[in-house]
PDB file of N, CA and C in Angstrom:
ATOM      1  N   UNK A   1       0.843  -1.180   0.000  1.00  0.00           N
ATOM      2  CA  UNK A   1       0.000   0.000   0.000  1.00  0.00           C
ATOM      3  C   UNK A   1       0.890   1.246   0.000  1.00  0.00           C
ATOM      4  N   UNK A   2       0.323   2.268  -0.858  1.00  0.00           N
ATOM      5  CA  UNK A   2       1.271   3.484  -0.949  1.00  0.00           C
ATOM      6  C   UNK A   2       1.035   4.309   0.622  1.00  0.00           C
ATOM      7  N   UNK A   3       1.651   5.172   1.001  1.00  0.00           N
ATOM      8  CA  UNK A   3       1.865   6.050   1.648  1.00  0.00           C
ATOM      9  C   UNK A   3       1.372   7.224   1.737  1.00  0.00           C
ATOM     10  N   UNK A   4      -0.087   7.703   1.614  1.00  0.00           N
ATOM     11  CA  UNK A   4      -0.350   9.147   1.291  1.00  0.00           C
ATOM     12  C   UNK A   4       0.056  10.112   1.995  1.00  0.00           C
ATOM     13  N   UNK A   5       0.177   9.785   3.123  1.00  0.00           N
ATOM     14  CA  UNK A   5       0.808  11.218   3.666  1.00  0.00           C
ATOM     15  C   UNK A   5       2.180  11.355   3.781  1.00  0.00           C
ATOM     16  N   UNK A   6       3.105  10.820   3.205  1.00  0.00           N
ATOM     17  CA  UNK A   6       4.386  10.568   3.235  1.00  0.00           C
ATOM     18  C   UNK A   6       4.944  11.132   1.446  1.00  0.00           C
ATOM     19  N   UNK A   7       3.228  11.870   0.622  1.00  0.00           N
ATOM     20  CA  UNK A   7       3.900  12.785  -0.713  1.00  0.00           C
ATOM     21  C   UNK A   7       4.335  13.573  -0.623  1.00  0.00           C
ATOM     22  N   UNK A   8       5.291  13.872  -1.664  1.00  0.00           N
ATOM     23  CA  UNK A   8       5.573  15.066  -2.090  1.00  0.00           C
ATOM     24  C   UNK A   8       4.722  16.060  -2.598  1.00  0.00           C
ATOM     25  N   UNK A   9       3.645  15.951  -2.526  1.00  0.00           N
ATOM     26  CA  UNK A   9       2.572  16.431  -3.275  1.00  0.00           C
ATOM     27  C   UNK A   9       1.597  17.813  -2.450  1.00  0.00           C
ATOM     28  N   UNK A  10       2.023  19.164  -3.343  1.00  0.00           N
ATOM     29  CA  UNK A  10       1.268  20.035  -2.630  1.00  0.00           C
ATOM     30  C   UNK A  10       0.335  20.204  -1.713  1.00  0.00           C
ATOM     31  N   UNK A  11       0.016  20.673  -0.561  1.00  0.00           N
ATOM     32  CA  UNK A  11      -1.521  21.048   0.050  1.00  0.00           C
ATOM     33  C   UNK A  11      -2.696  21.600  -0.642  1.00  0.00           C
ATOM     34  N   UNK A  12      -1.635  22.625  -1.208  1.00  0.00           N
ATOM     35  CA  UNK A  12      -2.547  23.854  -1.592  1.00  0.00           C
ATOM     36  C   UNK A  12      -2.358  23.326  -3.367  1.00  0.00           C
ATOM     37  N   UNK A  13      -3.701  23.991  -4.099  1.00  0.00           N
ATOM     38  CA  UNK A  13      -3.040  23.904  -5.324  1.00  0.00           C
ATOM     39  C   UNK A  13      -2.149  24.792  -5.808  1.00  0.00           C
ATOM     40  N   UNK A  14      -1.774  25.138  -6.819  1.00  0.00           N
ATOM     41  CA  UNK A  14      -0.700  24.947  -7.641  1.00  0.00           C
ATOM     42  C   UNK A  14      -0.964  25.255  -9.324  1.00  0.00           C
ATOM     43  N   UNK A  15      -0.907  26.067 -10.027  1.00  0.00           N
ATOM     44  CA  UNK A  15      -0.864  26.480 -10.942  1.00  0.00           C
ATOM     45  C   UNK A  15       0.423  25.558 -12.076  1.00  0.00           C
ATOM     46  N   UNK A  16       0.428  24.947 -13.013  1.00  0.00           N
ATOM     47  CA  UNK A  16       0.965  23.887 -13.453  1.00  0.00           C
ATOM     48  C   UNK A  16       1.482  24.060 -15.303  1.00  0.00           C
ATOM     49  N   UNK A  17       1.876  24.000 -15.854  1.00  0.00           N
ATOM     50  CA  UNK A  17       2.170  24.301 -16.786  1.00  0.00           C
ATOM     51  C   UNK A  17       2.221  23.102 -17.873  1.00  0.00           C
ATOM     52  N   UNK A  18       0.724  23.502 -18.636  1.00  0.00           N
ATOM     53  CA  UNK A  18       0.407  21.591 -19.178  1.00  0.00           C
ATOM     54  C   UNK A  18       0.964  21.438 -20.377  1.00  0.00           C
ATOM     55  N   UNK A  19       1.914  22.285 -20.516  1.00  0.00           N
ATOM     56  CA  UNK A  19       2.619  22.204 -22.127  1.00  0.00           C
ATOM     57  C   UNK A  19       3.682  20.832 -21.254  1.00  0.00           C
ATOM     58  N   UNK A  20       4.084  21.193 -20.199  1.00  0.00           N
ATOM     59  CA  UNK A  20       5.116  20.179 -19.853  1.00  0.00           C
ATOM     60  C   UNK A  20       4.693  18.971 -19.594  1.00  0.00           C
ATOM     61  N   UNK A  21       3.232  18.920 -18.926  1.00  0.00           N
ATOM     62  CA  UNK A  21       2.439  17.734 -18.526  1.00  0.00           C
ATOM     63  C   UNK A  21       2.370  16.621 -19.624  1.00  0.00           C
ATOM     64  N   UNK A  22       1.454  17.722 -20.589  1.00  0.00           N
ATOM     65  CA  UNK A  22       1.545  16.575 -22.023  1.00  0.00           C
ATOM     66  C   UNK A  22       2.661  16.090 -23.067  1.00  0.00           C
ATOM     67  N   UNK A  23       3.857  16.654 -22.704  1.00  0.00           N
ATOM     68  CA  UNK A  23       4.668  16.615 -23.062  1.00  0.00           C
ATOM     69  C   UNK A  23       5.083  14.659 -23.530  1.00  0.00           C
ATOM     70  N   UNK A  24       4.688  13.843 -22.150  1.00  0.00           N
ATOM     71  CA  UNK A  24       4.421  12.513 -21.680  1.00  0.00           C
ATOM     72  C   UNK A  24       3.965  11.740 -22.639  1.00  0.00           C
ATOM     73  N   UNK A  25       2.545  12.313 -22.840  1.00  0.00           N
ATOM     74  CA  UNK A  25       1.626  11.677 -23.382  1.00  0.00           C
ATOM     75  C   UNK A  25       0.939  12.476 -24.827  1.00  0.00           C
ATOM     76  N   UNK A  26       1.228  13.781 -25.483  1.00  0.00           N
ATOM     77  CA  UNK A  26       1.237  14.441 -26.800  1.00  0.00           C
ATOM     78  C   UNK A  26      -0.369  14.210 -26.621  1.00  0.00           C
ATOM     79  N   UNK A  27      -1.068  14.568 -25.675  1.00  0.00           N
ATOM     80  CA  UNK A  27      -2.142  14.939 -25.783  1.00  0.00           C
ATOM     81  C   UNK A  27      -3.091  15.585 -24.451  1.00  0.00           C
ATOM     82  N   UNK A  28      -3.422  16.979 -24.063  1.00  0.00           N
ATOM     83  CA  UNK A  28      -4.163  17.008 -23.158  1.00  0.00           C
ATOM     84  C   UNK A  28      -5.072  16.195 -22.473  1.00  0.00           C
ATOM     85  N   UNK A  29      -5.825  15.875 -23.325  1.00  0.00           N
ATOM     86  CA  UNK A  29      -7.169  15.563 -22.571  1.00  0.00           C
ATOM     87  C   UNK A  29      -6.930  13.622 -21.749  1.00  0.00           C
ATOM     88  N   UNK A  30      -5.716  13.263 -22.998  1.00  0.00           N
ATOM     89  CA  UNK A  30      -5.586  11.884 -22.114  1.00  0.00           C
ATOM     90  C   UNK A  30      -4.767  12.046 -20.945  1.00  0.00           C
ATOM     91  N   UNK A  31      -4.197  13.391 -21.035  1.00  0.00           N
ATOM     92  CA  UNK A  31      -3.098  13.620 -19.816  1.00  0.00           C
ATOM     93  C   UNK A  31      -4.432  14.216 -18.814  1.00  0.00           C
ATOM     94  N   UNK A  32      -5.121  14.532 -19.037  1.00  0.00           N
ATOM     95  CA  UNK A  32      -6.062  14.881 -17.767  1.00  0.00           C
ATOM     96  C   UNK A  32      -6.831  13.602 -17.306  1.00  0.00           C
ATOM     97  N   UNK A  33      -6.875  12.756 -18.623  1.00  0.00           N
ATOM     98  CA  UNK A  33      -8.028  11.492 -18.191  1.00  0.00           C
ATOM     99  C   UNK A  33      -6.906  10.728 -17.413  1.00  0.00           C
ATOM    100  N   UNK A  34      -5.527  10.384 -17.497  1.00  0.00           N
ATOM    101  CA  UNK A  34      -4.423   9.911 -16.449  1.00  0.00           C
ATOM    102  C   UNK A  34      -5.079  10.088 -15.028  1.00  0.00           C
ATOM    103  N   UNK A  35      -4.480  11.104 -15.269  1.00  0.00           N
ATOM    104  CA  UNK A  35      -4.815  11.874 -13.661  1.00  0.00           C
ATOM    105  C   UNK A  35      -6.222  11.790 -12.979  1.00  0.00           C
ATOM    106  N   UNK A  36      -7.095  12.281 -13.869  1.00  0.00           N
ATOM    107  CA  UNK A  36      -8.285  12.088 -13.571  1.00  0.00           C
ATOM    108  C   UNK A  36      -8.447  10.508 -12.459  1.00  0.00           C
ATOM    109  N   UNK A  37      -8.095   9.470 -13.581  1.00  0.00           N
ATOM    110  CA  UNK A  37      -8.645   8.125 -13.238  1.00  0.00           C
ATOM    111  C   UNK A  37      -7.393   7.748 -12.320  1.00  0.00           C
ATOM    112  N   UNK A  38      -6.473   8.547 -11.985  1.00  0.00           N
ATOM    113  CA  UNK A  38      -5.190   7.927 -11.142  1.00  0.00           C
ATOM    114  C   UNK A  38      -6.021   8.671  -9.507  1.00  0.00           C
ATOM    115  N   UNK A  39      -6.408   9.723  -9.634  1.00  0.00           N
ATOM    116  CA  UNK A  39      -7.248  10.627  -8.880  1.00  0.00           C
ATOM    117  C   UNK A  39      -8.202   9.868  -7.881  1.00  0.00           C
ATOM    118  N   UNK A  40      -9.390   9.367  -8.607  1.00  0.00           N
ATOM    119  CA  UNK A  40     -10.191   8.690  -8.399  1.00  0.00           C
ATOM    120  C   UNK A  40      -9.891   7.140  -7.696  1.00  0.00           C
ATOM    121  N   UNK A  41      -9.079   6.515  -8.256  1.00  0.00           N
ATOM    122  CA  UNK A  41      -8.209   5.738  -7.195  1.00  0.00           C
ATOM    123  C   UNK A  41      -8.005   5.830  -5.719  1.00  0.00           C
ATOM    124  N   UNK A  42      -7.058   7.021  -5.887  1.00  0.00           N
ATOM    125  CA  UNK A  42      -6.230   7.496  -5.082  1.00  0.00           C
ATOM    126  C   UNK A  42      -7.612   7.646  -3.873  1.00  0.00           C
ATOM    127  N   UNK A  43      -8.850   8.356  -3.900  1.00  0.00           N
ATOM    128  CA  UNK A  43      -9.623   9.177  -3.411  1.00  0.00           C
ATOM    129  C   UNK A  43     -10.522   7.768  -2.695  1.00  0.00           C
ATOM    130  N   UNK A  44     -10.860   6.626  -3.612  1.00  0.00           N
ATOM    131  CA  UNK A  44     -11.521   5.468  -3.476  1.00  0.00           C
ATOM    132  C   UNK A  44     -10.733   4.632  -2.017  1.00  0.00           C
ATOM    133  N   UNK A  45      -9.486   4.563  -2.061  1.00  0.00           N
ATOM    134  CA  UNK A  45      -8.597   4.234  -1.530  1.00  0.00           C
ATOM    135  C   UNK A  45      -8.214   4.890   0.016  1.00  0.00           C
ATOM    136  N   UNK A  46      -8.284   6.017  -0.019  1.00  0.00           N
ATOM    137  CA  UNK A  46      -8.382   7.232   1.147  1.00  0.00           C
ATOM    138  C   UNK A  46      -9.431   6.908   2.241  1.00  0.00           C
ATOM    139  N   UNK A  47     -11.072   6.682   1.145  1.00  0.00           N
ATOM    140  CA  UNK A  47     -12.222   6.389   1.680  1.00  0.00           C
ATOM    141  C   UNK A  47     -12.223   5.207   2.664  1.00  0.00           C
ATOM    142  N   UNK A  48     -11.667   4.445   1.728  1.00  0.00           N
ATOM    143  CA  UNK A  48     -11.599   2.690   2.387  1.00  0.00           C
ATOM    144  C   UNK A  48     -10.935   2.839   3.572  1.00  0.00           C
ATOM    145  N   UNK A  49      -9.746   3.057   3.669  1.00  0.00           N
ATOM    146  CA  UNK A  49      -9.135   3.787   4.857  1.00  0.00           C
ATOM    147  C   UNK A  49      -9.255   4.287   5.768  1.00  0.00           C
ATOM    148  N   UNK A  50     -10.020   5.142   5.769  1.00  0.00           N
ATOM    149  CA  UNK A  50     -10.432   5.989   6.820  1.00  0.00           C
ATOM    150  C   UNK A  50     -12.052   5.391   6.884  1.00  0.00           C
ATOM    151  N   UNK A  51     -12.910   4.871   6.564  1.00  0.00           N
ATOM    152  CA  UNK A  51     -13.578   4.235   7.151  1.00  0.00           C
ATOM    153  C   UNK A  51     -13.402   3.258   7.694  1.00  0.00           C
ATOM    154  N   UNK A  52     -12.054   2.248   7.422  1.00  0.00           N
ATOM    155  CA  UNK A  52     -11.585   1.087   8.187  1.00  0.00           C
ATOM    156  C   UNK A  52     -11.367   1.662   9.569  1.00  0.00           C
ATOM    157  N   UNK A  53     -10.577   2.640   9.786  1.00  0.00           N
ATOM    158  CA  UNK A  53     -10.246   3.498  10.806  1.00  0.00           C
ATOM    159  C   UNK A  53     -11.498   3.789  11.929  1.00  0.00           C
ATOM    160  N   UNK A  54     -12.314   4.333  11.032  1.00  0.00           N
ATOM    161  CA  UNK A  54     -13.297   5.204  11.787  1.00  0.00           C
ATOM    162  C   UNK A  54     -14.249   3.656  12.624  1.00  0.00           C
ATOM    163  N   UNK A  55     -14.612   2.718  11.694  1.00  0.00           N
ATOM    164  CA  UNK A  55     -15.238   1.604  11.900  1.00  0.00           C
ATOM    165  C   UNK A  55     -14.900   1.056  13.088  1.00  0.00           C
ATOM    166  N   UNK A  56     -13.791   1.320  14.137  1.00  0.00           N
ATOM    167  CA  UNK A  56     -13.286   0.903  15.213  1.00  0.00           C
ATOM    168  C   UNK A  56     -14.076   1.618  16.405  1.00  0.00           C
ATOM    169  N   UNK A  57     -14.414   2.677  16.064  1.00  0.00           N
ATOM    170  CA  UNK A  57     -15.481   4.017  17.048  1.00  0.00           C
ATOM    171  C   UNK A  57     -16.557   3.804  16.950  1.00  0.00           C
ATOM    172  N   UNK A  58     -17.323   3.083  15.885  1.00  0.00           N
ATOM    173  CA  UNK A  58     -18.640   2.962  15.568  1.00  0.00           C
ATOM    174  C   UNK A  58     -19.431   1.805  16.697  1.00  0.00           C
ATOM    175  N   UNK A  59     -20.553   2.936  17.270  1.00  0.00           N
ATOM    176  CA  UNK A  59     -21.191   1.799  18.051  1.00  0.00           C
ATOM    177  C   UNK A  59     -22.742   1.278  17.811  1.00  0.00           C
ATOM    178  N   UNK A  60     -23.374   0.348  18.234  1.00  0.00           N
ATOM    179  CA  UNK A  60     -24.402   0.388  17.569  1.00  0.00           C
ATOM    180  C   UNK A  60     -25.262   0.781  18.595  1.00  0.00           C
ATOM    181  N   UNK A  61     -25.953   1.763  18.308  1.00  0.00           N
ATOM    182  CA  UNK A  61     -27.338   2.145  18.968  1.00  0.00           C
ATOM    183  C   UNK A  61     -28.562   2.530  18.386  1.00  0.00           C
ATOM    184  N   UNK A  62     -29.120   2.699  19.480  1.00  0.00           N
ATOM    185  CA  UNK A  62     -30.600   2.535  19.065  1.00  0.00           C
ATOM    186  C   UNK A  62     -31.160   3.912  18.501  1.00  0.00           C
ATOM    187  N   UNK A  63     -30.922   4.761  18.994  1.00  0.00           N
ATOM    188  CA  UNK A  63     -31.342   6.347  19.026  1.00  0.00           C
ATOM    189  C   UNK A  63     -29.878   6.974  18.129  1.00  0.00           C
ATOM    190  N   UNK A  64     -30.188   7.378  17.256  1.00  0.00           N
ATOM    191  CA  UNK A  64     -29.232   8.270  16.190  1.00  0.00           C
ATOM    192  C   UNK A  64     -28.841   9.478  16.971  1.00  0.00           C
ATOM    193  N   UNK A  65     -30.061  10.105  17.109  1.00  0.00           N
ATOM    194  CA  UNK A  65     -29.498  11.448  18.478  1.00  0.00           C
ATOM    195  C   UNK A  65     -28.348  11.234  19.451  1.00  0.00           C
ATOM    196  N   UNK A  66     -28.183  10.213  19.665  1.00  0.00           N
ATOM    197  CA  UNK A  66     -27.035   9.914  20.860  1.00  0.00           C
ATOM    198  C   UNK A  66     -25.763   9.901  20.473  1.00  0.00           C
ATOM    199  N   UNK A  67     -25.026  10.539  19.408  1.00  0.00           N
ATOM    200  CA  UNK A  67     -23.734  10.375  18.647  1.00  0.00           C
ATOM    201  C   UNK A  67     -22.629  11.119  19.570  1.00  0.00           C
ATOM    202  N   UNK A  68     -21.889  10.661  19.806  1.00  0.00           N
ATOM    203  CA  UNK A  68     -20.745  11.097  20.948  1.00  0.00           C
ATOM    204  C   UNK A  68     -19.450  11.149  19.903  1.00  0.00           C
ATOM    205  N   UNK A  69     -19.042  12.056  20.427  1.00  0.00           N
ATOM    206  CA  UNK A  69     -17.878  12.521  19.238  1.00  0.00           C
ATOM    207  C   UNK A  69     -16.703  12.208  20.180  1.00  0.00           C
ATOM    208  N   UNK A  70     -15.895  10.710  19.455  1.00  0.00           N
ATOM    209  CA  UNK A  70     -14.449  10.707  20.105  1.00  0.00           C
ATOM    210  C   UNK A  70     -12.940  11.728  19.825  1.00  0.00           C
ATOM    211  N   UNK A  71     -12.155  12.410  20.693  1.00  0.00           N
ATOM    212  CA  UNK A  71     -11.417  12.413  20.585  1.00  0.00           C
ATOM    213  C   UNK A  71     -10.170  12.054  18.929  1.00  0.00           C
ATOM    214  N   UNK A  72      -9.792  11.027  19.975  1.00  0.00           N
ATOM    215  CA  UNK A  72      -9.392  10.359  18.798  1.00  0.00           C
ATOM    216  C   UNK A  72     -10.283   9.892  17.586  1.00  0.00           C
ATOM    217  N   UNK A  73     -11.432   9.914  17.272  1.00  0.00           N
ATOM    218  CA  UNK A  73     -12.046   9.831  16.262  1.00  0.00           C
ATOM    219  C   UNK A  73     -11.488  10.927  15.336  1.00  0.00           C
ATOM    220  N   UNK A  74     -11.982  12.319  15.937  1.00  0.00           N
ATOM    221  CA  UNK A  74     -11.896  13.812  15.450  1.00  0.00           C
ATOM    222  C   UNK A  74     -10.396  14.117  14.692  1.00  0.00           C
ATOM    223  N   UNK A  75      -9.224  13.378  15.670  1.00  0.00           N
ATOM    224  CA  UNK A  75      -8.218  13.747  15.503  1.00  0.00           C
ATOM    225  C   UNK A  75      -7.678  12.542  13.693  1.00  0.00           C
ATOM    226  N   UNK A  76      -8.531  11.218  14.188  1.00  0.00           N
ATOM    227  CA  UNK A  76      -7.686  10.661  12.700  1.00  0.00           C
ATOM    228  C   UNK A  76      -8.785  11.867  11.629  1.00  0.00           C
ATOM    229  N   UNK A  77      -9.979  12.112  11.548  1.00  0.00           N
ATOM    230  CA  UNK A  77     -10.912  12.668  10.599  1.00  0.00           C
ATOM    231  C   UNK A  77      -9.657  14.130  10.104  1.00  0.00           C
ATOM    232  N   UNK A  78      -9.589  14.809  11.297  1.00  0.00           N
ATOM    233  CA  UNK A  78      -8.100  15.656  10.799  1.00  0.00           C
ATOM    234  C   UNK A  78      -7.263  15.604  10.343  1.00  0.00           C
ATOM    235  N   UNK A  79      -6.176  14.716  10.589  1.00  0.00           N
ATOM    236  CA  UNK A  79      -5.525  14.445   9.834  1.00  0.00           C
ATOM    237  C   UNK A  79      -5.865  13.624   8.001  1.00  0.00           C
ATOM    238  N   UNK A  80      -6.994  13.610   8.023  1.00  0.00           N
ATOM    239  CA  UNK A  80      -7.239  13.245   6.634  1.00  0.00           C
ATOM    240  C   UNK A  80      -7.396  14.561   6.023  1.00  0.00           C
ATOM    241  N   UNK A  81      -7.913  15.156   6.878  1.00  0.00           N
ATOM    242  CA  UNK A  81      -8.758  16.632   5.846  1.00  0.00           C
ATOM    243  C   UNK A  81      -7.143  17.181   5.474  1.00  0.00           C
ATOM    244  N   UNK A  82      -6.641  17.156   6.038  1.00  0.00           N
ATOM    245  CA  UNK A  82      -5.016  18.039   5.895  1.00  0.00           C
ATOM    246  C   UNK A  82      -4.464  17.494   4.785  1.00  0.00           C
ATOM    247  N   UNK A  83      -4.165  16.566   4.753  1.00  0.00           N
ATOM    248  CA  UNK A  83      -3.553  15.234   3.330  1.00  0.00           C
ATOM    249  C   UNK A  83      -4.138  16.387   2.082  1.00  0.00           C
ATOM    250  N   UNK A  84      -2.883  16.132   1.743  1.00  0.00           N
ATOM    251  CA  UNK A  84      -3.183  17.076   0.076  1.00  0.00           C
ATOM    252  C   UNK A  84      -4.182  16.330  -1.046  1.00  0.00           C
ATOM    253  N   UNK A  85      -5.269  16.642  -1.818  1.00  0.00           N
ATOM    254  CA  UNK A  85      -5.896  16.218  -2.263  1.00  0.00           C
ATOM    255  C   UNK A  85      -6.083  15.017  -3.430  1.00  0.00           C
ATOM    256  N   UNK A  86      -6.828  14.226  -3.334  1.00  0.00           N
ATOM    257  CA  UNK A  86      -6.243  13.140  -4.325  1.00  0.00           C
ATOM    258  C   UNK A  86      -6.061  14.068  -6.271  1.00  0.00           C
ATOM    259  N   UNK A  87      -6.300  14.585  -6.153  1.00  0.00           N
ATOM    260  CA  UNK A  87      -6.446  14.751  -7.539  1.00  0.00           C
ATOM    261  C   UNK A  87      -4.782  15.824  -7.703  1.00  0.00           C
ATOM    262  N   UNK A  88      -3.826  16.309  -6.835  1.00  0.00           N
ATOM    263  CA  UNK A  88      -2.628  16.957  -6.136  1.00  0.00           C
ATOM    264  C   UNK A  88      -1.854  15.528  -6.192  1.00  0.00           C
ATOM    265  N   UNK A  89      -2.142  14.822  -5.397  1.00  0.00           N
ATOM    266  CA  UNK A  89      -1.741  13.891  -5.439  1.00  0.00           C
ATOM    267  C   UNK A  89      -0.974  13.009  -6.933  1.00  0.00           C
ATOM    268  N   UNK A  90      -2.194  12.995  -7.220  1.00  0.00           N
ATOM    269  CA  UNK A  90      -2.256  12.200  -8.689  1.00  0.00           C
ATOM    270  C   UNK A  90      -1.244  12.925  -9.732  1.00  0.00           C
ATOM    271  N   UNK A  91      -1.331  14.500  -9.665  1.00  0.00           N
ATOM    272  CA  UNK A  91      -0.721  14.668 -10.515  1.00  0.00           C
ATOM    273  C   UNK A  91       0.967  15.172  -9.896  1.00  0.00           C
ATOM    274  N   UNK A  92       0.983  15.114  -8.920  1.00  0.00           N
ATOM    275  CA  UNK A  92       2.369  14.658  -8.144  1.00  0.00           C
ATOM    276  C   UNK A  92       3.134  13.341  -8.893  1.00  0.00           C
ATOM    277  N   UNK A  93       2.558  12.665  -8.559  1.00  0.00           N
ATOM    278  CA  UNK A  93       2.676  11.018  -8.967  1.00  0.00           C
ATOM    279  C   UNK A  93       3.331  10.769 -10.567  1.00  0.00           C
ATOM    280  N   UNK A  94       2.085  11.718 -11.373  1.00  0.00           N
ATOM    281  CA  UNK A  94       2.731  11.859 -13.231  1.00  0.00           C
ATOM    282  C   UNK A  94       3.533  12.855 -13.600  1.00  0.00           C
ATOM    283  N   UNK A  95       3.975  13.723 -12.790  1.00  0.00           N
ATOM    284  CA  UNK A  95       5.044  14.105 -12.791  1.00  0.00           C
ATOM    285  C   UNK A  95       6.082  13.320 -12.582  1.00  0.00           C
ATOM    286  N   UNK A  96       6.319  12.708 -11.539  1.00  0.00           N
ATOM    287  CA  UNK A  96       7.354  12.337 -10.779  1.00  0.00           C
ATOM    288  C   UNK A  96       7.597  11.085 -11.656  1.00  0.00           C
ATOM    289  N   UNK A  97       6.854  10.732 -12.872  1.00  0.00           N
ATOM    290  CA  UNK A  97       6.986   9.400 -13.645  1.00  0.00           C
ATOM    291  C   UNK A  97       6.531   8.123 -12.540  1.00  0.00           C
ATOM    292  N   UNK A  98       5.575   8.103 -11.959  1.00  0.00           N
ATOM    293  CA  UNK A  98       5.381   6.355 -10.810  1.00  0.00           C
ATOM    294  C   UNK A  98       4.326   6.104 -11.693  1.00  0.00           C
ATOM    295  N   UNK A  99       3.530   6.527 -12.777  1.00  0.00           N
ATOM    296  CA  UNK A  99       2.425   5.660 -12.855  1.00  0.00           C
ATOM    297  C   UNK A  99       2.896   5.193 -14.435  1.00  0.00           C
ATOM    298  N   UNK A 100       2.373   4.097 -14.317  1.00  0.00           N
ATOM    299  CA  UNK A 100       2.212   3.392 -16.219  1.00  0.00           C
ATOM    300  C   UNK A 100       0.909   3.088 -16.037  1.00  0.00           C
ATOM    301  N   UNK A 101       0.774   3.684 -17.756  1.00  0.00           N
ATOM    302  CA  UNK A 101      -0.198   3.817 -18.555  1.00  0.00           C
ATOM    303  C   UNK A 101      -0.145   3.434 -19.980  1.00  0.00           C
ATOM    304  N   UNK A 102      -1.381   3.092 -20.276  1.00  0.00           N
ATOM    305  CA  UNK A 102      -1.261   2.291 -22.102  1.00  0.00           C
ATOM    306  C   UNK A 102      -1.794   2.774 -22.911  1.00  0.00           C
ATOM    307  N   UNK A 103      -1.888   3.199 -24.296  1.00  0.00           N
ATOM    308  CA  UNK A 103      -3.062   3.473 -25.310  1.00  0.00           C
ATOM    309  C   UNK A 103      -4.153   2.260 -24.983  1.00  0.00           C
ATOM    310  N   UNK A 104      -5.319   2.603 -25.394  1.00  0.00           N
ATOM    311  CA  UNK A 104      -6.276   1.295 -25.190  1.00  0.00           C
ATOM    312  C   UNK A 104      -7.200   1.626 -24.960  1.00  0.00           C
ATOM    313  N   UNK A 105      -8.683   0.614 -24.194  1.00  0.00           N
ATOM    314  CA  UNK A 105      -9.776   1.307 -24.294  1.00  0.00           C
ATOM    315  C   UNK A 105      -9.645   2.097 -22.888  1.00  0.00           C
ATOM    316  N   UNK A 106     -10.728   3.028 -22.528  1.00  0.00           N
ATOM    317  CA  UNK A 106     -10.505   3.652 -21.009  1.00  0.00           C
ATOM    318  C   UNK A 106     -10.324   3.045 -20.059  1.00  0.00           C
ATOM    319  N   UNK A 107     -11.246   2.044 -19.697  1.00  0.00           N
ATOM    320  CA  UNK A 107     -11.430   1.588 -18.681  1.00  0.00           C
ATOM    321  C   UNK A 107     -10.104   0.889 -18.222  1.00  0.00           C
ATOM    322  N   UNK A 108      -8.870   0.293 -19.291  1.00  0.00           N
ATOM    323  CA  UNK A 108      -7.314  -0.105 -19.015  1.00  0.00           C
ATOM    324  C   UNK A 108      -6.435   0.428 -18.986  1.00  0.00           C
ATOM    325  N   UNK A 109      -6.986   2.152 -19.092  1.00  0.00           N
ATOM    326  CA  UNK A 109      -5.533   2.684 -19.927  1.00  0.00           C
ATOM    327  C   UNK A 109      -4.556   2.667 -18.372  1.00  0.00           C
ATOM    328  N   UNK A 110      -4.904   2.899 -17.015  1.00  0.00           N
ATOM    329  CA  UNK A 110      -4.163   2.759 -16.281  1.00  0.00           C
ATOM    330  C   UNK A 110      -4.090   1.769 -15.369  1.00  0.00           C
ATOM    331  N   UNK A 111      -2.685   1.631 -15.108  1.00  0.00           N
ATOM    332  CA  UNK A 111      -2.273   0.537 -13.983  1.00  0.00           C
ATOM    333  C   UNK A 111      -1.112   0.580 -13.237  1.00  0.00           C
ATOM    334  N   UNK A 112      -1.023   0.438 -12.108  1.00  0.00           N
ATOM    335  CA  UNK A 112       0.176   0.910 -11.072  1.00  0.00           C
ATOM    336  C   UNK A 112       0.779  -0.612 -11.168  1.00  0.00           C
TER     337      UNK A 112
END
């Protein structure tokens, strides 16, 4: 499993210069669909995560009104919100050359 909070990858965005981006791949829009679908991953993955996490606090009751806010619940939910965004992320990643990708239909063009 990768490391998300251990990127190099901005907080904040970042203004980017896509003459260099596509440079890769000699075409915008597949250099956005990269990212895009490397993005979406990334974000799917985050989710799973932090609900595995959170799933440890979860109790079952009867009355919904009764929600008690842990501590440490609050504090992992924070540290997620801080994590630079998957779609920052992603294009951290195609910069830095870690992802392969193929011509092909969409749904294959990527794979880590």
């Amino acid at each position: 499993m990768i490391d998300y909070k251990q990127t190099k990858a901005p907080v904040n965005t970042i203004t980017r210069d896509m003459s260099q981006l596509t440079d890769k791949v000699g075409n915008v829009y597949e250099t956005v669909a990269i990212i895009a679908k490397r993005s979406n991953q990334i974000a799917t993955t985050l989710k799973r995560e932090l609900d595995a996490k959170l799933q440890d606090f979860s109790m079952p009751q009867e009355a919904i009104e009764e929600t008690f806010e842990n501590r440490e619940q609050i504090e992992i939910s924070r540290s997620y919100e801080q994590m630079p965004k998957p779609s920052l992320i992603a294009t951290q990643e195609f910069i830095e050359d870690q992802l392969e990708y193929s011509a092909g239909s969409k749904d294959d063009m990527l794979k880590l």
